[in-house]
Protein backbone atom coordinates (compact mmCIF):
# COMPACT_ATOMS: atom_id res chain seq x y z
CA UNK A 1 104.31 74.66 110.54
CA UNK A 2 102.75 76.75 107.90
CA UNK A 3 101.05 73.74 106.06
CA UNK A 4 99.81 76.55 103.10
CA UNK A 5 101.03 73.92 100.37
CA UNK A 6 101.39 74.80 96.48
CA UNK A 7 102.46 72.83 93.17
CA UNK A 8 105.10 74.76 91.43
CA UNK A 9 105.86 74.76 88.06
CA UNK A 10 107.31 70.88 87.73
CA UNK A 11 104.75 69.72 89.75
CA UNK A 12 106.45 69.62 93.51
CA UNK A 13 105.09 70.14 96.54
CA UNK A 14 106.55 73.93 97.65
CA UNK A 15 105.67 76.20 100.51
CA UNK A 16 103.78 79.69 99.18
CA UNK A 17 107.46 81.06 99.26
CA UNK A 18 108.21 78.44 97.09
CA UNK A 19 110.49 76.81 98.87
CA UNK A 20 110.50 72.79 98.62
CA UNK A 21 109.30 70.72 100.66
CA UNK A 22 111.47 67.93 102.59
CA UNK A 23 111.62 65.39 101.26
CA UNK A 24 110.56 66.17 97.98
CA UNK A 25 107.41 65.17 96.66
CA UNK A 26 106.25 65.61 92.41
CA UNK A 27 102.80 65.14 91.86
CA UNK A 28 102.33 63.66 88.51
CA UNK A 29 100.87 66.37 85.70
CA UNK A 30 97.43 64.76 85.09
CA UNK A 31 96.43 64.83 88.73
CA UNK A 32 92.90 65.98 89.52
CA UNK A 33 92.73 65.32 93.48
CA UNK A 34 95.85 65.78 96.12
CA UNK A 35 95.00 64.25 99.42
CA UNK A 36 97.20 64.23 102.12
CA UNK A 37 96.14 61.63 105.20
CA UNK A 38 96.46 62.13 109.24
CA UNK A 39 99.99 59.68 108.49
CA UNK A 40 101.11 62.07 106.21
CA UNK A 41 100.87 60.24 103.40
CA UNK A 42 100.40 62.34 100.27
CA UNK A 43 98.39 60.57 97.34
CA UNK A 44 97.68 61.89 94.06
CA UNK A 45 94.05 61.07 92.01
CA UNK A 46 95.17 61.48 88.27
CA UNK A 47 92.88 61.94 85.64
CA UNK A 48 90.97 58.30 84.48
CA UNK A 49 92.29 56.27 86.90
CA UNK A 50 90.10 55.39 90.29
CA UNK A 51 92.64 54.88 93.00
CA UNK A 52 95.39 57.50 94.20
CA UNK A 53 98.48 56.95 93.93
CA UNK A 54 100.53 57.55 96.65
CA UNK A 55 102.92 60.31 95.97
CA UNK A 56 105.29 60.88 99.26
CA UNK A 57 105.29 60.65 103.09
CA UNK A 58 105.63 63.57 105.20
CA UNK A 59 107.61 63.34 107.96
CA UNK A 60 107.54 65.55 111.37
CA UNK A 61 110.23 66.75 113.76
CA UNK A 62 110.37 67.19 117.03
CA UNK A 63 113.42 68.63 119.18
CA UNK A 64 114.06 68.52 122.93
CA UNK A 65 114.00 72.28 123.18
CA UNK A 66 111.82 74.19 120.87
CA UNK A 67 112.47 77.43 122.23
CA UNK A 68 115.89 76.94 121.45
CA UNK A 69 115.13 77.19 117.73
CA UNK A 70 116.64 79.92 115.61
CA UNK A 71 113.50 82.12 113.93
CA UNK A 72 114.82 82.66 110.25
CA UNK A 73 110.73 84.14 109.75
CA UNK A 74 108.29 82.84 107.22
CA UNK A 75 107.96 80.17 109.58
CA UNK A 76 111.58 78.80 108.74
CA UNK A 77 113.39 77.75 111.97
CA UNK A 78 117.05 76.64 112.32
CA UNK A 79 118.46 73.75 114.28
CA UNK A 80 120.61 75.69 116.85
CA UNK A 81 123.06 73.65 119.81
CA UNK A 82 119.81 74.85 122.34
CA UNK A 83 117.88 73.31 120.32
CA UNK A 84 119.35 70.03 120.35
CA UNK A 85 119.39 67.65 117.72
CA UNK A 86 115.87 66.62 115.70
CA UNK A 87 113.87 63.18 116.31
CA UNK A 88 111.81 62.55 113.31
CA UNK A 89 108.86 60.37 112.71
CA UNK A 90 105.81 59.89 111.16
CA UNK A 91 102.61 61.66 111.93
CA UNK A 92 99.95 59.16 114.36
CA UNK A 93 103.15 57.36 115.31
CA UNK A 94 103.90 57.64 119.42
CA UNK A 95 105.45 61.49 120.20
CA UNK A 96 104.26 62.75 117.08
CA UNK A 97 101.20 64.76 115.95
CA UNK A 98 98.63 64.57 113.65
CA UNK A 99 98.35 65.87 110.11
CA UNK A 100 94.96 67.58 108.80
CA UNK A 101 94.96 68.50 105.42
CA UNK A 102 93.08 72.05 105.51
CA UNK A 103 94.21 73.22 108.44
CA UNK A 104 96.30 76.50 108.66
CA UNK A 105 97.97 77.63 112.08
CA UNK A 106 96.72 81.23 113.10
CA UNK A 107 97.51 84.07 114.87
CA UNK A 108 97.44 83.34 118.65
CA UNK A 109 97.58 87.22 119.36
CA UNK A 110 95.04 88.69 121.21
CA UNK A 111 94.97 92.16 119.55
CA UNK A 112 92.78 93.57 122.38
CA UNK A 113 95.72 92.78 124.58
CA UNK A 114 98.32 93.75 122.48
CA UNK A 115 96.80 97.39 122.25
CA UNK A 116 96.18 97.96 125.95
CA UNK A 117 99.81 96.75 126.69
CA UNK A 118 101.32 99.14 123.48
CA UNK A 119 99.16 101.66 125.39
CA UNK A 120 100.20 101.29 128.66
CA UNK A 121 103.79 101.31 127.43
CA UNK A 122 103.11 104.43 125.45
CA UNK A 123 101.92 105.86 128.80
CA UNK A 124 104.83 105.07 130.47
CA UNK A 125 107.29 105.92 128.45
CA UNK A 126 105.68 109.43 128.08
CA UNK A 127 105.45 110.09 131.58
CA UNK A 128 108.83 108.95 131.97
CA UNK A 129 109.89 111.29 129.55
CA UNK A 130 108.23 114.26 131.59
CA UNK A 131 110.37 113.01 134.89
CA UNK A 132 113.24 113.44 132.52
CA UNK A 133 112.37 117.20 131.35
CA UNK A 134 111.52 118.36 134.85
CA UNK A 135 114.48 116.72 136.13
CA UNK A 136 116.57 118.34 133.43
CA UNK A 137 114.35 121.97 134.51
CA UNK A 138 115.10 121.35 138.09
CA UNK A 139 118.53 121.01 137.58
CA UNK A 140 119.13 124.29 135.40
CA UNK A 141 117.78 126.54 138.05
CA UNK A 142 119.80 124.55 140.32
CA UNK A 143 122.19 125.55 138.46
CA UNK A 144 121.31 129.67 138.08
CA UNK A 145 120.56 129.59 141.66
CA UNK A 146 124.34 128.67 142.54
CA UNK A 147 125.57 131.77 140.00
């Protein structure tokens, strides 16, 4: 999901956390260009040659519950038994997306939202709060009053 891709040191494709990508994919040293196609198909320009080469495939999964997918953060998500088992494919091929190299998922949060909800939760928890204390009052002259 995070598509933010880097060469590491020995030339493979890794996320910005540097973790691999799957499968793994080296892009030869002398490479000028990196182009990765709406298939997925990664091909790499080197340096005095014309035509790319074509480096690796990547391959998409889909699963028959997504929301049953453990969040591990960083955009790393584990195969859980809510989940279900993963169908994978290539990208343009039926069920599948597309691939656009560039492209970076943002934020879908709304911060204007998000800060009138954390308000109006703010709210009520304070005047919940104050129920709380005057109940507490209430109840300690209840209390004196019985004395």
């Amino acid at each position: 999901r995070d598509g933010s891709f880097q060469l590491n040191a020995t030339g493979q494709i890794v996320k910005a956390d540097g973790y691999q990508v799957q499968p793994g994919m080296t892009v030869p040293t002398d490479t000028t260009n990196v182009t990765i196609n709406s298939a997925g198909q990664v091909y790499a320009t080197e340096q005095g040659k014309v035509n790319p080469t074509l480096v690796g495939q990547f391959n998409l999964a889909n699963f028959a519950n997504t929301n049953g997918l453990a969040a591990q953060g960083s955009n790393l998500f584990l195969q859980t038994e809510a989940s279900g088992a993963p169908t994978t494919g290539q990208a343009t091929v039926s069920g599948f997306g597309s691939i656009l190299q560039g492209d970076v998922e943002s934020s879908n949060v709304d911060i204007v939202t998000e800060m009138t909800n954390l308000i109006t939760a703010q709210r009520a928890y304070e005047m919940n709060s104050k129920v709380v204390s005057t109940t507490n009052e209430m109840l300690q002259t209840l209390g004196q009053l019985k004395s």
